[in-house]
N, C-alpha and C. Protein backbone atom coordinates (compact mmCIF):
# COMPACT_ATOMS: atom_id res chain seq x y z
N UNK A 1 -92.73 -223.74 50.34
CA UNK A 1 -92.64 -222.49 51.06
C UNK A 1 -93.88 -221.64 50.79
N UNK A 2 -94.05 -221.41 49.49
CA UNK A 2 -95.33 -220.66 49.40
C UNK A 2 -96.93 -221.19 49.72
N UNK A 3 -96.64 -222.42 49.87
CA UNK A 3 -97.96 -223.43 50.76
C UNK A 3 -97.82 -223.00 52.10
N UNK A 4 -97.13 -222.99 52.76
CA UNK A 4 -96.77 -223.01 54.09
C UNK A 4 -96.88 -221.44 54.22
N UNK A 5 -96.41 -220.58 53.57
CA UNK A 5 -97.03 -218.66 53.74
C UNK A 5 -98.27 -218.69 53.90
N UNK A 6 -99.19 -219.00 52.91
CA UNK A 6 -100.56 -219.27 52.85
C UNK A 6 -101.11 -220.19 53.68
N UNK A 7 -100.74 -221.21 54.20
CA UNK A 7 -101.36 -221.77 55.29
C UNK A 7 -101.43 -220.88 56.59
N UNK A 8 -100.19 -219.87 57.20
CA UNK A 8 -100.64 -218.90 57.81
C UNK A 8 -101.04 -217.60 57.74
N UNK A 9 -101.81 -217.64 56.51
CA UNK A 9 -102.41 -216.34 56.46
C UNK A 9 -101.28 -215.43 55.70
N UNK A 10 -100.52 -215.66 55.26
CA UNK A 10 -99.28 -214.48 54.40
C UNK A 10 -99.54 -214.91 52.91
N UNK A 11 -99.75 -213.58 52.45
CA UNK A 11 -100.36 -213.95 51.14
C UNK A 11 -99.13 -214.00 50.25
N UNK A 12 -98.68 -215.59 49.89
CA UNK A 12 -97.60 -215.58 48.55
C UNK A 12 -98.32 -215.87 47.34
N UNK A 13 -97.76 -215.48 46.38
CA UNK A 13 -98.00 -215.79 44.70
C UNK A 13 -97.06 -216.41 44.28
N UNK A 14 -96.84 -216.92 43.14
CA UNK A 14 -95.63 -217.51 42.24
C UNK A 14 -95.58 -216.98 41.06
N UNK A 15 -94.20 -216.71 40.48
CA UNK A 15 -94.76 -216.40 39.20
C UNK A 15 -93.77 -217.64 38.47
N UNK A 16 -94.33 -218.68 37.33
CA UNK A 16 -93.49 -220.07 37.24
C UNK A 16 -93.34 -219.69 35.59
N UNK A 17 -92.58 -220.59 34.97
CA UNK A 17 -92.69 -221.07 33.54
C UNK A 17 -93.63 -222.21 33.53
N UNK A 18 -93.09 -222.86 34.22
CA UNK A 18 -93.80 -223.93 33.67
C UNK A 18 -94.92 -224.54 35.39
N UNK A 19 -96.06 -223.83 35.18
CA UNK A 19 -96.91 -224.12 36.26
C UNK A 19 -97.33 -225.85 36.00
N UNK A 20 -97.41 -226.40 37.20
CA UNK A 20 -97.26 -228.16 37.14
C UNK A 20 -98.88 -228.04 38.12
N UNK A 21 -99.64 -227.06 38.64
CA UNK A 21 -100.54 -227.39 40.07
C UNK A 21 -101.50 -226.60 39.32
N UNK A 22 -102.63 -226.82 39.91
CA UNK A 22 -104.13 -226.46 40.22
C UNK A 22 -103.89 -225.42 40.84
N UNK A 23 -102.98 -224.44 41.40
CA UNK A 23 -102.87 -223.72 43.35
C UNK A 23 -103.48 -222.16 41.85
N UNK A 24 -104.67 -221.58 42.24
CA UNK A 24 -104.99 -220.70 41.94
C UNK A 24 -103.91 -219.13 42.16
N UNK A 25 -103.14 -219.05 43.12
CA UNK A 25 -101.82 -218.60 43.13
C UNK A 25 -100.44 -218.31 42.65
N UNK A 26 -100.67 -219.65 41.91
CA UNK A 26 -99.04 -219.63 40.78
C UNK A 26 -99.41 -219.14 39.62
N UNK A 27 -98.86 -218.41 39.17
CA UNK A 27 -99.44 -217.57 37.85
C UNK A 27 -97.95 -218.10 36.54
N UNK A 28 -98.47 -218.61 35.48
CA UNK A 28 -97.11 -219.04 34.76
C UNK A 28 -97.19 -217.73 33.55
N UNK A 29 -96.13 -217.71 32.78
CA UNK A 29 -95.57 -216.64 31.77
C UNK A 29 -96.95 -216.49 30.65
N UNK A 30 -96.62 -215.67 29.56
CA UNK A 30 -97.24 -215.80 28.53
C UNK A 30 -96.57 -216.88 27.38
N UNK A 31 -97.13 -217.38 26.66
CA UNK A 31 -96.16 -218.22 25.85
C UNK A 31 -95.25 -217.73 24.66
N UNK A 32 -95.78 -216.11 24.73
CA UNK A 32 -94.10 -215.57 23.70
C UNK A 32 -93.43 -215.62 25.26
N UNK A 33 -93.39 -215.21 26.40
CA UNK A 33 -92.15 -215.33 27.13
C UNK A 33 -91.72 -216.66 27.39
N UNK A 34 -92.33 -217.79 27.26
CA UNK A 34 -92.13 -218.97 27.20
C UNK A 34 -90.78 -219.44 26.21
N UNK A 35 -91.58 -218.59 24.63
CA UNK A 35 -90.81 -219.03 23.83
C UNK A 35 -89.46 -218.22 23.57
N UNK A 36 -89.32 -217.28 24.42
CA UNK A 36 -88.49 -216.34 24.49
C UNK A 36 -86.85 -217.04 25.37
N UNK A 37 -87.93 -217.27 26.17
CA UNK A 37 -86.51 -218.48 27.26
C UNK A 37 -86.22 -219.53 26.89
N UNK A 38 -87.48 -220.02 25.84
CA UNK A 38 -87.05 -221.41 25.16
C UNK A 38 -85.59 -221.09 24.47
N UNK A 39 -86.16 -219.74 23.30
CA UNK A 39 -85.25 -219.50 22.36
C UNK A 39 -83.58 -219.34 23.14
N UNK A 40 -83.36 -218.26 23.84
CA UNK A 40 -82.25 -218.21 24.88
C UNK A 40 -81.76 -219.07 24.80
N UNK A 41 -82.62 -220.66 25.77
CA UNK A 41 -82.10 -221.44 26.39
C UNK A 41 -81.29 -222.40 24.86
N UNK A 42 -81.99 -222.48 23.89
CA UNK A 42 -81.50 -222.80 22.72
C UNK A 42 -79.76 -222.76 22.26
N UNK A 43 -79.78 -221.09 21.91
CA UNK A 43 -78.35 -220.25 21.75
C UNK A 43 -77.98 -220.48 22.70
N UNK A 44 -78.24 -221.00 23.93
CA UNK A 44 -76.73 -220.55 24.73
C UNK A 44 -76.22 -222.27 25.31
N UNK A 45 -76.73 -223.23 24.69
CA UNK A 45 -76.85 -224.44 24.86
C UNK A 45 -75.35 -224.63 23.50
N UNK A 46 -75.92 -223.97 22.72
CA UNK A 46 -75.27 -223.86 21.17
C UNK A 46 -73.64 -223.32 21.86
N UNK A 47 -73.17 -222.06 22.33
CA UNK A 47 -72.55 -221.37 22.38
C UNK A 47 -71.99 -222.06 23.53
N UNK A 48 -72.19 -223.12 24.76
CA UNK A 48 -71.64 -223.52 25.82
C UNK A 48 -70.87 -225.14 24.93
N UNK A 49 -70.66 -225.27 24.00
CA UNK A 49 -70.67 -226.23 23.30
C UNK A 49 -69.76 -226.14 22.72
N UNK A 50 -69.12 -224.62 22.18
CA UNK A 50 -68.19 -224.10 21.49
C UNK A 50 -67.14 -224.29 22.96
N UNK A 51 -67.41 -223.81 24.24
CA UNK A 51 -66.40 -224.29 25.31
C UNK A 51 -65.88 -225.24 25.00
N UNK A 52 -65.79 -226.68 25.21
CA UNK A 52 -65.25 -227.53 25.10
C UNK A 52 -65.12 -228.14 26.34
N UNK A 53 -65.86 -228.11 26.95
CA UNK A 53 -65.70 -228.23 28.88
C UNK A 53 -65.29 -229.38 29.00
N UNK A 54 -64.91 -229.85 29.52
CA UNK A 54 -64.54 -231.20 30.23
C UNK A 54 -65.51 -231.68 31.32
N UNK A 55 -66.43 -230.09 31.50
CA UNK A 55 -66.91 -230.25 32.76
C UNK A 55 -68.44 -230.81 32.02
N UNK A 56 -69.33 -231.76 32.15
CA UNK A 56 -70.88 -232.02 31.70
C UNK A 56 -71.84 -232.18 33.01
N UNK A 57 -71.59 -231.33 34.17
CA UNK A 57 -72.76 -230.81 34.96
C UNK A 57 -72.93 -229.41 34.19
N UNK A 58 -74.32 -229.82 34.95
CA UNK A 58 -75.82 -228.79 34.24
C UNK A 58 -74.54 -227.10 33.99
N UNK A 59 -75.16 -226.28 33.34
CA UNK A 59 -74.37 -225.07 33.05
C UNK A 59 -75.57 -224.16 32.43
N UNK A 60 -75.71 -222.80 32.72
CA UNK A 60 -76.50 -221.62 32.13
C UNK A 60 -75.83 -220.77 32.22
N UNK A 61 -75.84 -219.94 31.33
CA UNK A 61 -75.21 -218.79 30.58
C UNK A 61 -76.51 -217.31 31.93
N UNK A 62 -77.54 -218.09 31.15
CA UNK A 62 -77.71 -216.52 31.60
C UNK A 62 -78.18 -215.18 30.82
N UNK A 63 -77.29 -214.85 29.80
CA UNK A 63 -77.07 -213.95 28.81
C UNK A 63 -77.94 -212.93 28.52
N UNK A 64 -79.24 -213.87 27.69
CA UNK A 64 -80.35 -213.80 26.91
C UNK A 64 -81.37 -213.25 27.49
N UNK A 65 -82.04 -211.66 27.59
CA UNK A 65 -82.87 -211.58 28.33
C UNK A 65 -84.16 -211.98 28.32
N UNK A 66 -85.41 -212.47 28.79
CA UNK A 66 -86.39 -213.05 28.79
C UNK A 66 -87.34 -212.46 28.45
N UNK A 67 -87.24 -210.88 29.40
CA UNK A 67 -88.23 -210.00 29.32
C UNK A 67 -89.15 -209.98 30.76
N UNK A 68 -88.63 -211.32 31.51
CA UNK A 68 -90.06 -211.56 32.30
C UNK A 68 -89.71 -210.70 34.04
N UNK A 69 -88.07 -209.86 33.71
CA UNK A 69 -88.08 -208.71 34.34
C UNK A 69 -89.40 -207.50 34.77
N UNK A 70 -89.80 -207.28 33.49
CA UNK A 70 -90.72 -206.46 33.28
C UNK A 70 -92.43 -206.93 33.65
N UNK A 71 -91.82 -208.00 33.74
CA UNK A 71 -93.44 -209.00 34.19
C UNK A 71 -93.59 -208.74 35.89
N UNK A 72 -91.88 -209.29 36.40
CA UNK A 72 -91.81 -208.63 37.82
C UNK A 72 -92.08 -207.86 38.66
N UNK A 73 -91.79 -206.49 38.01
CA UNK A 73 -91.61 -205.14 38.35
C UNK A 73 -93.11 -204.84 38.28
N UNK A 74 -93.99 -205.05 37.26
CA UNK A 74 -95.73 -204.87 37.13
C UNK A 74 -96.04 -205.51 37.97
N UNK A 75 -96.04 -206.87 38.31
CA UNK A 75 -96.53 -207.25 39.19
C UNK A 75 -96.31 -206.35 40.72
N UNK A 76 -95.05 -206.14 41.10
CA UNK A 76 -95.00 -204.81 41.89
C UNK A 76 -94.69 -205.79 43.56
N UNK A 77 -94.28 -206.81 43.90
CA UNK A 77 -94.94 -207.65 45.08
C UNK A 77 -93.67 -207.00 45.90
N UNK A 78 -94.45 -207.30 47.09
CA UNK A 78 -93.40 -206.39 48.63
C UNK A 78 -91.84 -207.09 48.65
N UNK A 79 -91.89 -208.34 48.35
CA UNK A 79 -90.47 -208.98 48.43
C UNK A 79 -90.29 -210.01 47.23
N UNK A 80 -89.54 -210.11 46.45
CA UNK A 80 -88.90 -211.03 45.02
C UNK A 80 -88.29 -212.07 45.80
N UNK A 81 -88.62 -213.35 45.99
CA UNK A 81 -87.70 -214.92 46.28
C UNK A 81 -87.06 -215.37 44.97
N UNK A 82 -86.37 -215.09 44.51
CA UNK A 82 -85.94 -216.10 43.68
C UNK A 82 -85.21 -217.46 44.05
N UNK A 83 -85.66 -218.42 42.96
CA UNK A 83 -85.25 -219.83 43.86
C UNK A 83 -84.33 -220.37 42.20
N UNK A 84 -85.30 -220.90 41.14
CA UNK A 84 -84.11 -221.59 40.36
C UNK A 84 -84.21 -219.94 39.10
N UNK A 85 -83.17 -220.34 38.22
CA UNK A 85 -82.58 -219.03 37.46
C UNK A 85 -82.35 -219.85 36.32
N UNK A 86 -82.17 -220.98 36.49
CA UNK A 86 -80.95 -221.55 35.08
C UNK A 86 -82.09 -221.43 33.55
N UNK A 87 -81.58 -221.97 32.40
CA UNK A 87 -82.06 -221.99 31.45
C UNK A 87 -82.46 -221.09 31.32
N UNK A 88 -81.98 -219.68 31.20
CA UNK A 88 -82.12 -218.24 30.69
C UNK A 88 -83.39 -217.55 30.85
N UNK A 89 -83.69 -218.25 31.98
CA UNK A 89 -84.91 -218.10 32.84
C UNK A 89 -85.09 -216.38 32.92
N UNK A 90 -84.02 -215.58 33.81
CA UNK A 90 -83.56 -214.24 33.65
C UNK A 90 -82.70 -213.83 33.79
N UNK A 91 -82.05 -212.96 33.06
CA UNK A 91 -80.29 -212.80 32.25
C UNK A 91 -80.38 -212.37 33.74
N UNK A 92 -78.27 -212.10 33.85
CA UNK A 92 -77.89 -211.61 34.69
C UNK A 92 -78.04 -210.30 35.12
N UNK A 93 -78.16 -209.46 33.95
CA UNK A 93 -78.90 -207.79 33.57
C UNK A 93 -80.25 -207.63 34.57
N UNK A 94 -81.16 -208.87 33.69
CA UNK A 94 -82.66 -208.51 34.22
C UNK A 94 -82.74 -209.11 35.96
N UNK A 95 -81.75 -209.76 36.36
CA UNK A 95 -81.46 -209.74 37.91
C UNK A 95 -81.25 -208.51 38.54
N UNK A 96 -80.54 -207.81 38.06
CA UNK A 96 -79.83 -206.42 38.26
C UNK A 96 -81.21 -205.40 38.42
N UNK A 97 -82.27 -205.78 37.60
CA UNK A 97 -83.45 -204.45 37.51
C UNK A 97 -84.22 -204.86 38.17
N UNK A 98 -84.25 -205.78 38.83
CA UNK A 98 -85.56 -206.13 39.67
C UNK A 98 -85.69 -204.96 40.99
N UNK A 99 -87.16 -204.43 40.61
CA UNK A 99 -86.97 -203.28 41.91
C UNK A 99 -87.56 -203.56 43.27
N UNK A 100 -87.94 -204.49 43.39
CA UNK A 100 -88.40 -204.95 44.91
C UNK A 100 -87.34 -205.70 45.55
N UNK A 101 -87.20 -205.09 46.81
CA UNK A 101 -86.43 -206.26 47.47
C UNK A 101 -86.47 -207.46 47.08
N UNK A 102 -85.27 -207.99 47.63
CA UNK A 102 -85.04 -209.50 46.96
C UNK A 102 -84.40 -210.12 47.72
N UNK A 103 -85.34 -211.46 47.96
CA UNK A 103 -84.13 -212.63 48.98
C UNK A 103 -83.81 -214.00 47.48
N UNK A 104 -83.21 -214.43 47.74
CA UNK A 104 -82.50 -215.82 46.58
C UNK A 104 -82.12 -216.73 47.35
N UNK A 105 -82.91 -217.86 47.06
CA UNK A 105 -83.02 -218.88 48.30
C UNK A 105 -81.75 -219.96 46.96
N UNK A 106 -80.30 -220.15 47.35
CA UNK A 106 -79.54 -220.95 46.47
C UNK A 106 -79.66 -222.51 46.78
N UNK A 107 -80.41 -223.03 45.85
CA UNK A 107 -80.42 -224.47 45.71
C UNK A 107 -78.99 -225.27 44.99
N UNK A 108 -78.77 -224.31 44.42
CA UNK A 108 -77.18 -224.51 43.77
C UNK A 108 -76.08 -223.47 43.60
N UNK A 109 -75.51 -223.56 43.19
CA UNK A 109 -73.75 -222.91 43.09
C UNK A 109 -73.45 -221.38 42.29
N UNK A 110 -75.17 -221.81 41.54
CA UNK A 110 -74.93 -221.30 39.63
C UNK A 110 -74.70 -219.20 40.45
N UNK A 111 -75.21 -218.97 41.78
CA UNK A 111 -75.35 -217.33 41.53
C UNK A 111 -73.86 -216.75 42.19
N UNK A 112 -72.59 -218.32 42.42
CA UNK A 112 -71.35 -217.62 42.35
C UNK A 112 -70.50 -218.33 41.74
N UNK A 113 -70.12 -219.36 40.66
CA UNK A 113 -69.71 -220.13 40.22
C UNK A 113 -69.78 -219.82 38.16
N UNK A 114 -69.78 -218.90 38.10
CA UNK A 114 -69.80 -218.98 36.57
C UNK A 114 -71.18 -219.50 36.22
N UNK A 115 -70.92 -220.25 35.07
CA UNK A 115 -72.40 -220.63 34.61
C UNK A 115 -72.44 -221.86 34.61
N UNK A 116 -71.96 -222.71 36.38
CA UNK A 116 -72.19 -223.96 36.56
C UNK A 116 -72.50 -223.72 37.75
N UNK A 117 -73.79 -224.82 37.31
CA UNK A 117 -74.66 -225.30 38.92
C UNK A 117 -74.22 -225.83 39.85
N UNK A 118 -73.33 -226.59 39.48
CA UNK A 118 -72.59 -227.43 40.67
C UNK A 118 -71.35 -227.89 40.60
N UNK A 119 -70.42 -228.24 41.42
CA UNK A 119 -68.96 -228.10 41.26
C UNK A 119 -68.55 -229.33 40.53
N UNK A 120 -67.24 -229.11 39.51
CA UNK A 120 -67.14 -230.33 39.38
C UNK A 120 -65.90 -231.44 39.96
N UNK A 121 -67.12 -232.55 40.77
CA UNK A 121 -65.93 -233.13 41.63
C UNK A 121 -65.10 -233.71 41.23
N UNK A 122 -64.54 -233.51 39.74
CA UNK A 122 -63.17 -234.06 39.32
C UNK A 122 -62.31 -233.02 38.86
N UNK A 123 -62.63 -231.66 39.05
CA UNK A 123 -61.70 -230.38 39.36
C UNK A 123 -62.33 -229.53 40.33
N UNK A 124 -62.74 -229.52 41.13
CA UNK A 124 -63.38 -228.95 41.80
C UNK A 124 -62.61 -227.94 42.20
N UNK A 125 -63.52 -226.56 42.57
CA UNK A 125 -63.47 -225.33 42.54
C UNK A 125 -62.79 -224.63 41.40
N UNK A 126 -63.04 -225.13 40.73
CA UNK A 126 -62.46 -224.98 38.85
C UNK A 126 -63.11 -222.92 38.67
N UNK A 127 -64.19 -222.77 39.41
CA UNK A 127 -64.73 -221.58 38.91
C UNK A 127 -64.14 -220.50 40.22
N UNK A 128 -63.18 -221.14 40.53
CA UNK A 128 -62.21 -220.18 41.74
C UNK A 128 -60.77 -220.06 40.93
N UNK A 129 -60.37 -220.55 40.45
CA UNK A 129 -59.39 -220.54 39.64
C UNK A 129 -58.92 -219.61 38.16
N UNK A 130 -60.32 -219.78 38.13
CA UNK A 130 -60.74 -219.64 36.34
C UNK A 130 -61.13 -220.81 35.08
N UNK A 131 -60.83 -220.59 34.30
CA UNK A 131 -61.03 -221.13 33.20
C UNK A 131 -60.36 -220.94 31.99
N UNK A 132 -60.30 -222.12 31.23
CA UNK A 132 -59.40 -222.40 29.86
C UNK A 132 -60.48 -221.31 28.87
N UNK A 133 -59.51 -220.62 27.69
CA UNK A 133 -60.17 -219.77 26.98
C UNK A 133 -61.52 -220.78 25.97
């Protein structure tokens, strides 16, 4: 998507963790915010464990804020896409403060389903129901 903005002339940026390209455009974190989401993603790996799920598709909490809210908001850009979130990428809070408009393009389940990405098809709609304490 952001190849295809820039191929007609609409100027997109990225902002990534983990930049994989050459594209002078994608701008990735600093590596304390790196290690900041690492850490998160750590504890809440720990603490989804204490569940006892039955369920073992992918799952993020969320929780832990990153900080890279504040990276957002400086940057200042006319419209926020968010696309993936998981691995405590940015708490549910620092979703909440983002001050630019915002579209969220859902590749998965995780932004109405609790803190699972995808349903599980041997209880499925389990996060419509609820959940065991």
């Amino acid at each position: 998507m952001h190849q295809a903005l820039r191929s007609h002339g609409i100027e997109s940026e990225m902002l990534v963790v983990d930049k994989r390209s050459d594209d002078p455009f994608v701008y990735t974190v600093s590596k304390i915010r790196k290690f900041r989401i690492k850490c998160g993603s750590f504890f809440a790996r720990h603490i989804l464990r204490l569940q006892h799920s039955r369920n073992s598709i992918l799952h993020s909490m969320n929780i832990f804020p990153s900080g890279l809210v504040k990276v957002i908001n400086k940057l200042s850009p006319d419209i926020v896409n968010l696309h993936w979130l998981g691995g405590e990428m940015l708490s549910i809070s620092e979703i909440a403060n983002i001050r630019q408009p915002l579209a969220w393009t859902l590749h998965d389940m995780w932004a109405f389903s609790g803190c699972e990405h995808y349903d599980d098809l041997e209880s499925p709609g389990r996060y419509i129901i609820g959940y065991e304490k």
